[in-house]
C-alpha atoms as a PDB file:
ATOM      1  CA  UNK A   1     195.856 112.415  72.796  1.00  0.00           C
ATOM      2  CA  UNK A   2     195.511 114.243  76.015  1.00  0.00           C
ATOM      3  CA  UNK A   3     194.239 117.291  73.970  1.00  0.00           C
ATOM      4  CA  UNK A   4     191.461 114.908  72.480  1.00  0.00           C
ATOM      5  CA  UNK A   5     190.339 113.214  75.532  1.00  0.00           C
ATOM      6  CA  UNK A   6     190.398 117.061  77.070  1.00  0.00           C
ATOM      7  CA  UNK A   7     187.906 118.209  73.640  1.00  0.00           C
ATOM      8  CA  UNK A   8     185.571 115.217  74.136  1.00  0.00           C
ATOM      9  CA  UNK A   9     184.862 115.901  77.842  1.00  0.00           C
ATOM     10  CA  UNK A  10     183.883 119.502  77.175  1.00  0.00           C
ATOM     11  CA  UNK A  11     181.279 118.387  74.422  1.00  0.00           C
ATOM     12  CA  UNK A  12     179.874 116.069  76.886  1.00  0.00           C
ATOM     13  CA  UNK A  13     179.957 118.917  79.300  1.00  0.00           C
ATOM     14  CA  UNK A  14     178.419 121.207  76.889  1.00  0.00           C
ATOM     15  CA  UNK A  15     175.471 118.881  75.769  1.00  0.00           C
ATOM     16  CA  UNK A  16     174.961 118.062  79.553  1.00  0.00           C
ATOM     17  CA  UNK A  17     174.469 121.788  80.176  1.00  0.00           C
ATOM     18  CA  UNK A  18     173.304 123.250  76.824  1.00  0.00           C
ATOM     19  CA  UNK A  19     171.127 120.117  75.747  1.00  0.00           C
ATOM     20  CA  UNK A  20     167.327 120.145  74.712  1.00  0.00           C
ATOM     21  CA  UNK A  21     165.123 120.639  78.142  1.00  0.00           C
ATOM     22  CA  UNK A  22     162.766 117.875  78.151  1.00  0.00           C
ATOM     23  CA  UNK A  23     159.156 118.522  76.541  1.00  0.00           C
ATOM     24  CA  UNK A  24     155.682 117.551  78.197  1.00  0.00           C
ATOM     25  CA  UNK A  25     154.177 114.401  76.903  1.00  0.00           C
ATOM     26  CA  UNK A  26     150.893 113.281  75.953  1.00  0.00           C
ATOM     27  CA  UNK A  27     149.926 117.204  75.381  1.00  0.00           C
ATOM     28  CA  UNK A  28     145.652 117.009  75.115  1.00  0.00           C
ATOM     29  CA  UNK A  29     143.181 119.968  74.634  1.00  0.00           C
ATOM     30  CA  UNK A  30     139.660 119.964  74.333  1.00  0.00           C
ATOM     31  CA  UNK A  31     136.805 122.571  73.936  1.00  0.00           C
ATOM     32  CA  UNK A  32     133.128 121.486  74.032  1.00  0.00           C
ATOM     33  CA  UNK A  33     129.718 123.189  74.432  1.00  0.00           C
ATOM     34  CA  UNK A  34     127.686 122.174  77.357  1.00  0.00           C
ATOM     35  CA  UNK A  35     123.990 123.798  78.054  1.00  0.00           C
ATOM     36  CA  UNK A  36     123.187 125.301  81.389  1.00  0.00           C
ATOM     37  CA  UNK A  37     126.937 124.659  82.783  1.00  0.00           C
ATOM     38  CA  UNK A  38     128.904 127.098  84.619  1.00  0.00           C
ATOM     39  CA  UNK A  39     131.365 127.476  81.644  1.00  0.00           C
ATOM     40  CA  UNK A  40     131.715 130.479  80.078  1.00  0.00           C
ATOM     41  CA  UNK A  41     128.907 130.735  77.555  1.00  0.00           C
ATOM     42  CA  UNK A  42     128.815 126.994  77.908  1.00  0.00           C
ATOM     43  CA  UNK A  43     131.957 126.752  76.532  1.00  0.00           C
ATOM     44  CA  UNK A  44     133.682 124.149  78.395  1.00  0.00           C
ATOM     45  CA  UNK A  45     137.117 123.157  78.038  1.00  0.00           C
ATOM     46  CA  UNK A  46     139.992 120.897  79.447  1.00  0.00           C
ATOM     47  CA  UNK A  47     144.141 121.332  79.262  1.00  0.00           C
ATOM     48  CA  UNK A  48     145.673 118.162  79.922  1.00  0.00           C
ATOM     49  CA  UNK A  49     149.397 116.697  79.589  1.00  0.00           C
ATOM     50  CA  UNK A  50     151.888 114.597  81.356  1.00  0.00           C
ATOM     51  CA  UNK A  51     155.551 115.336  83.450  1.00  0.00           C
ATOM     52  CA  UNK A  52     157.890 114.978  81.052  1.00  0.00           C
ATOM     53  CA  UNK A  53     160.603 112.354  80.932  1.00  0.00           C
ATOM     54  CA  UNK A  54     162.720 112.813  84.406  1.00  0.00           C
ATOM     55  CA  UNK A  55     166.326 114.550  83.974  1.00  0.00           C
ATOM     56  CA  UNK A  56     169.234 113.911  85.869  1.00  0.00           C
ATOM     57  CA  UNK A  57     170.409 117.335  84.913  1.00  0.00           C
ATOM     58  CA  UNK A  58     167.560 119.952  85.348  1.00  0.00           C
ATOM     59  CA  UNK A  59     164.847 120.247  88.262  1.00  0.00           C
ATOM     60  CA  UNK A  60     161.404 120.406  87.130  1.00  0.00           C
ATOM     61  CA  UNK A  61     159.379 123.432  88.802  1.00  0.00           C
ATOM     62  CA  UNK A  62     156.515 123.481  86.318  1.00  0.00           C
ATOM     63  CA  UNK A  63     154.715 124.372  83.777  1.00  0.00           C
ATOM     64  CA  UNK A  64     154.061 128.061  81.025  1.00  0.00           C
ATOM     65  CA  UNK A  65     150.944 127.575  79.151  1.00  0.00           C
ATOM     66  CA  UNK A  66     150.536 129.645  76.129  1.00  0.00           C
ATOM     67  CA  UNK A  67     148.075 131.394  74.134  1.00  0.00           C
ATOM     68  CA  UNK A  68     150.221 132.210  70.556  1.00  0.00           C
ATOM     69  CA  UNK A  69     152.903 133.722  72.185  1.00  0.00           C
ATOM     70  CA  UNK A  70     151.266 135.144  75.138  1.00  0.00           C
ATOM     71  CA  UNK A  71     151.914 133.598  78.683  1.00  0.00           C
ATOM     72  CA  UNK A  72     148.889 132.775  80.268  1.00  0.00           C
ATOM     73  CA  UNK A  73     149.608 131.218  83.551  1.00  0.00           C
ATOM     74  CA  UNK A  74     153.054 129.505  84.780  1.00  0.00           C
ATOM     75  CA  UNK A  75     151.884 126.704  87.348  1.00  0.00           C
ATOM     76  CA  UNK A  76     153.672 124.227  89.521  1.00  0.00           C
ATOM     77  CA  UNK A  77     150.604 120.993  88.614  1.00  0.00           C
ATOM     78  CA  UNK A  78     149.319 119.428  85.209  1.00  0.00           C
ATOM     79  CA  UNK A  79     146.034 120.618  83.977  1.00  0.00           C
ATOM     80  CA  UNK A  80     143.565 123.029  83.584  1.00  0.00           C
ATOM     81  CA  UNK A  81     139.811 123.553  82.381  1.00  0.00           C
ATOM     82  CA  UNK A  82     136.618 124.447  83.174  1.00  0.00           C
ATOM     83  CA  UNK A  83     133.100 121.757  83.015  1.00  0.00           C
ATOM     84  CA  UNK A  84     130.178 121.238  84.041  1.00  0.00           C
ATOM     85  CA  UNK A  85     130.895 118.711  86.984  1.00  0.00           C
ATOM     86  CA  UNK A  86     132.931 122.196  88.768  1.00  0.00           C
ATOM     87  CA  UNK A  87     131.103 125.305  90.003  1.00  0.00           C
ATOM     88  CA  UNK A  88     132.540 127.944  89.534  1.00  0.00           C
ATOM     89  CA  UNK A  89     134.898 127.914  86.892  1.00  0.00           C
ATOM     90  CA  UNK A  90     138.659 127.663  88.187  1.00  0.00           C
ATOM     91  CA  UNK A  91     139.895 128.852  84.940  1.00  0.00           C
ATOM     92  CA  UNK A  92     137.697 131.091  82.690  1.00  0.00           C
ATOM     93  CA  UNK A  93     140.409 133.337  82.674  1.00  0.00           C
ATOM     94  CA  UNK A  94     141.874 130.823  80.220  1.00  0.00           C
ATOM     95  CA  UNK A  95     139.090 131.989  77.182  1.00  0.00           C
ATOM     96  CA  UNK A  96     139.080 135.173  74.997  1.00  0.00           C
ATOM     97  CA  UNK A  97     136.490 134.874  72.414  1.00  0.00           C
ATOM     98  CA  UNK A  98     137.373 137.923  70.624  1.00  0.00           C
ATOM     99  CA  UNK A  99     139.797 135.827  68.594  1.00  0.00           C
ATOM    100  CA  UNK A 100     141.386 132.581  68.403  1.00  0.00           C
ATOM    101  CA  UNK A 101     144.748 131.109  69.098  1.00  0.00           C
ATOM    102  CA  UNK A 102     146.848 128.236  69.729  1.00  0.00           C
ATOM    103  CA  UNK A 103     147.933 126.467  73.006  1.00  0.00           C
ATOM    104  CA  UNK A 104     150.615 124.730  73.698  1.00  0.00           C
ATOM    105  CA  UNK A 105     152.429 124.007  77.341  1.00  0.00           C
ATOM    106  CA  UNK A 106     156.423 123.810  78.061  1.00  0.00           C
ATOM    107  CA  UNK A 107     158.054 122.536  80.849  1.00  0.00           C
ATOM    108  CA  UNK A 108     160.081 124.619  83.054  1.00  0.00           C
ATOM    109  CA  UNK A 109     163.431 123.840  84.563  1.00  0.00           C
ATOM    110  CA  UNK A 110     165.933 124.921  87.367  1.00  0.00           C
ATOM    111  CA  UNK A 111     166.089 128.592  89.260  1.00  0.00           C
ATOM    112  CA  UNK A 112     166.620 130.039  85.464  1.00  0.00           C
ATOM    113  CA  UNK A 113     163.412 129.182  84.818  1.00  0.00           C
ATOM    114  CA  UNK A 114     164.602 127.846  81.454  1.00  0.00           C
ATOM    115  CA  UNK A 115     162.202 126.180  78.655  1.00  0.00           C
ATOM    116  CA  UNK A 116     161.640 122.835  76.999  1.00  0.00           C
ATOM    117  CA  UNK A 117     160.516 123.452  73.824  1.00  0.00           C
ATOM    118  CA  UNK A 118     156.832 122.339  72.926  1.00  0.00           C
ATOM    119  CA  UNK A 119     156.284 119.649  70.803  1.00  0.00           C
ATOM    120  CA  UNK A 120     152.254 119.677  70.506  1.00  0.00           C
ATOM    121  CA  UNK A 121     150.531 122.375  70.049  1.00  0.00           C
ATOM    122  CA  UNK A 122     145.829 122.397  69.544  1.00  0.00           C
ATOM    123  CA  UNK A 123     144.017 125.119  67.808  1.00  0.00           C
ATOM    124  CA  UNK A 124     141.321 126.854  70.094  1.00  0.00           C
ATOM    125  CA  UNK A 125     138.745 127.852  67.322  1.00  0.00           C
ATOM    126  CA  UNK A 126     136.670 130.504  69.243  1.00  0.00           C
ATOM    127  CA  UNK A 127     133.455 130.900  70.814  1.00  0.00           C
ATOM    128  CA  UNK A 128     131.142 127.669  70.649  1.00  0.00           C
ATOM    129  CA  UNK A 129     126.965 128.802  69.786  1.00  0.00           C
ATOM    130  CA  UNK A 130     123.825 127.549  68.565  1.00  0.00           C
ATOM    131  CA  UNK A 131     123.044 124.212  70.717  1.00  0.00           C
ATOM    132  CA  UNK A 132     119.655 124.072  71.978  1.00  0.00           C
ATOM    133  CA  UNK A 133     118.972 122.742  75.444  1.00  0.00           C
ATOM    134  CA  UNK A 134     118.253 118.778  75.191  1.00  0.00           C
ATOM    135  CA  UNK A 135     114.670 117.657  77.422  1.00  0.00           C
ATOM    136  CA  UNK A 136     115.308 115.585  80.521  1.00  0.00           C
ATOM    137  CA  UNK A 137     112.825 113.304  80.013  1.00  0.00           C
ATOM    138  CA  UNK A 138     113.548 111.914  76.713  1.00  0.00           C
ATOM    139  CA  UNK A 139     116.003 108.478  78.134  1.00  0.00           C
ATOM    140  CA  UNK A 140     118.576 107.294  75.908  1.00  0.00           C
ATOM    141  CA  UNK A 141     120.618 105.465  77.929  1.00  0.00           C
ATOM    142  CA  UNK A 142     119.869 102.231  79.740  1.00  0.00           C
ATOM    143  CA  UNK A 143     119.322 100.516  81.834  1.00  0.00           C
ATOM    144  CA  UNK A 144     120.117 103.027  84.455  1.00  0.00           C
ATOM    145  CA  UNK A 145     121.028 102.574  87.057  1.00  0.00           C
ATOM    146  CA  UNK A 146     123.268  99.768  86.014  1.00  0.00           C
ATOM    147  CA  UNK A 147     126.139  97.192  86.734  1.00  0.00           C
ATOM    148  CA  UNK A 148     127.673  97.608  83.781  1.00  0.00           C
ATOM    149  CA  UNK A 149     127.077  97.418  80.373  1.00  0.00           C
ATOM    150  CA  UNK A 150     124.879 100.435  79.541  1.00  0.00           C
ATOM    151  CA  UNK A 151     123.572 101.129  75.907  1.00  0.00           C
ATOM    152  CA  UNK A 152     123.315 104.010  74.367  1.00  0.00           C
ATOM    153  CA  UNK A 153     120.484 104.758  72.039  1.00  0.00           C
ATOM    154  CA  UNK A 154     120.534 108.219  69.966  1.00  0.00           C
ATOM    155  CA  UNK A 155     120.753 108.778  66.338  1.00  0.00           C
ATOM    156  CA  UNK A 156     124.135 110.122  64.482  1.00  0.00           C
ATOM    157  CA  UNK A 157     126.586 109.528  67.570  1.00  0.00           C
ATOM    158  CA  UNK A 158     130.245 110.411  66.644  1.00  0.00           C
ATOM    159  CA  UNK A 159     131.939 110.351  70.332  1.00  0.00           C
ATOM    160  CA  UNK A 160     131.311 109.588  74.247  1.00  0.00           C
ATOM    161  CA  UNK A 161     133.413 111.004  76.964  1.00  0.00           C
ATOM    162  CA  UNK A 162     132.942 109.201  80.430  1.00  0.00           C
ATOM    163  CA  UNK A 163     133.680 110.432  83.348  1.00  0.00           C
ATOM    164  CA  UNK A 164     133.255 109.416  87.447  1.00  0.00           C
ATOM    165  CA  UNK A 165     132.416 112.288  90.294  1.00  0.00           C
ATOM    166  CA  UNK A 166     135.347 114.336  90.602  1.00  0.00           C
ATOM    167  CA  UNK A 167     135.705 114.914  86.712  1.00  0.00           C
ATOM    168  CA  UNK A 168     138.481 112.638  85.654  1.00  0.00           C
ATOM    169  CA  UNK A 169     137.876 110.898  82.233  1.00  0.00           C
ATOM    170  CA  UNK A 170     137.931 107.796  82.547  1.00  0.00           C
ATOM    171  CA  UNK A 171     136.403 106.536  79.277  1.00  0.00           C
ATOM    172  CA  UNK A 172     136.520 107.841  75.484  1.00  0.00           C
ATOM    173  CA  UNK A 173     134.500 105.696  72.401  1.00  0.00           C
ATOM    174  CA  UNK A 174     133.764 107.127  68.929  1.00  0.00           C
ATOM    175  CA  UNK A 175     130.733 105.464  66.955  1.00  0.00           C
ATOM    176  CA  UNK A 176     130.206 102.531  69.512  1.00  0.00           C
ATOM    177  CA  UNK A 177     126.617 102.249  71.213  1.00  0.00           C
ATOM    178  CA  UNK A 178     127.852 100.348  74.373  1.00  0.00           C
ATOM    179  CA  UNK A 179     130.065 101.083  77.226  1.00  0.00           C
ATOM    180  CA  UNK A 180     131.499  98.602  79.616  1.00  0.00           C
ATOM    181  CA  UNK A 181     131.909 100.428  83.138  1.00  0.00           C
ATOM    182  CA  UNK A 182     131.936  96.783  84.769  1.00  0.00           C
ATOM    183  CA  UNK A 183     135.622  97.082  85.599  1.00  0.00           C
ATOM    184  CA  UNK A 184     134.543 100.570  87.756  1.00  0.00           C
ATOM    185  CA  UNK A 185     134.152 101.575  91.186  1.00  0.00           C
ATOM    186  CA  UNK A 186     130.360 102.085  91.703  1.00  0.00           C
ATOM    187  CA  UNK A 187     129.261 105.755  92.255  1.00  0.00           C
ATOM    188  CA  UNK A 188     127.508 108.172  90.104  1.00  0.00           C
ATOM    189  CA  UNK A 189     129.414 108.556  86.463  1.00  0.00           C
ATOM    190  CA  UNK A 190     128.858 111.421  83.402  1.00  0.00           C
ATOM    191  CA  UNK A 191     128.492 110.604  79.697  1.00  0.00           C
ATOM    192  CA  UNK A 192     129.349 113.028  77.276  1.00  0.00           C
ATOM    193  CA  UNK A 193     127.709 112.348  74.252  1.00  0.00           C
ATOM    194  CA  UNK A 194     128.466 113.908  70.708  1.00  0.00           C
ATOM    195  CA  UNK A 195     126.471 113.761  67.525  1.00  0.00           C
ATOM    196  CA  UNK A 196     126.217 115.408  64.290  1.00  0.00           C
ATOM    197  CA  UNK A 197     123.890 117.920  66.104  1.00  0.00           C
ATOM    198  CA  UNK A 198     123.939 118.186  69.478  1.00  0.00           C
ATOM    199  CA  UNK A 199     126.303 117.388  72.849  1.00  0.00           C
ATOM    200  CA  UNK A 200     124.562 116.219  76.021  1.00  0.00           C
ATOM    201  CA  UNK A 201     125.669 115.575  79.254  1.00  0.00           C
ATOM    202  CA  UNK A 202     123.730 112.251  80.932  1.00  0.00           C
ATOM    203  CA  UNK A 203     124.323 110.989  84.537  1.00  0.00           C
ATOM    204  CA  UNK A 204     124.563 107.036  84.710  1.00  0.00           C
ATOM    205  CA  UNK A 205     124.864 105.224  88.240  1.00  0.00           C
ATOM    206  CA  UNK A 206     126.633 102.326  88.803  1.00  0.00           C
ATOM    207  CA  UNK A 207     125.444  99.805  91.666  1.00  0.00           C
END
């Protein structure tokens, strides 16, 4: 019996100790082209995930993102990308469009700077080309300003990506022609909109 009890503490022991590290959650990647931005040949893009589930075990000190099998960056905070709200570009190191690759992010534990594994993984598909500059004067949002509801009036639209001043998406529709920003602080907001031809950035301002 005691031999037993002795056997069953040092497989909790061992699973305590040799267990699975905890993976990021909620792993997002995007890659978008934006005209006249300060992304690298317009190519935008944004990294996003969130802290994994907390361990009583291991100590969280941050974060490997990967390109294949290549360590780009370790950092200690979630996120990374370049757009057009930022100027310059905090991480165009993060491109190479002499090929494409996949990304994926694992968390990293303890002074042995050991690895979760990574669940999600995105394809980056290379260098983004061909989309013509969109005139400023042809409106197809409105009205605008607004304190609210705004429409959106363009042909073939597949997606819109809101976001406020400081970047942060706060909004994301596919094939709907309104958006409800009623329930927003007021301030000065960017709509990202994607067709079958084009992407456009339009700035909306909510009073």
């Amino acid at each position: 019996m005691k031999k037993l009890i002795t056997s069953t503490l040092f497989l909790l022991l061992a699973v305590q100790i040799f267990g699975q590290l905890n993976p990021v959650k909620n792993f997002q990647f995007e890659h978008w082209y934006s005209y006249g931005s300060s992304c690298p040949s317009y190519n935008c893009f944004s990294l996003d995930w969130d802290a994994p589930d907390v361990s009583v075990v291991d100590t969280l000190v941050g974060y490997n993102i990967y390109r294949d099998s290549e360590l780009w960056r370790f950092q200690e905070y979630i996120g990374a990308g370049c757009s057009e709200y930022f100027s310059p570009c905090p991480d165009e190191s993060f491109f190479d469009f002499s090929e494409t690759f996949w990304v994926k992010v694992k968390a990293v534990y303890n002074s042995a700077l050991l690895e979760s594994p990574a669940l999600d993984s995105a394809h980056f598909d290379g260098h983004m080309i061909g989309i013509e500059k969109i005139p400023t004067g042809n409106k197809i949002i409105y009205p605008n300003p607004t304190d609210g509801i705004v429409t959106i009036d363009i042909e073939n639209m597949r997606k819109i990506e809101v976001r406020n001043s400081s970047g942060t998406k706060i909004r994301a529709t596919e094939g709907k022609s309104i958006v409800d920003l009623s329930h927003a602080s007021k301030g000065i907001y960017y709509f990202k909109i994607i067709t079958d031809k084009e992407v456009r950035i339009e700035k909306v301002v909510l009073e």
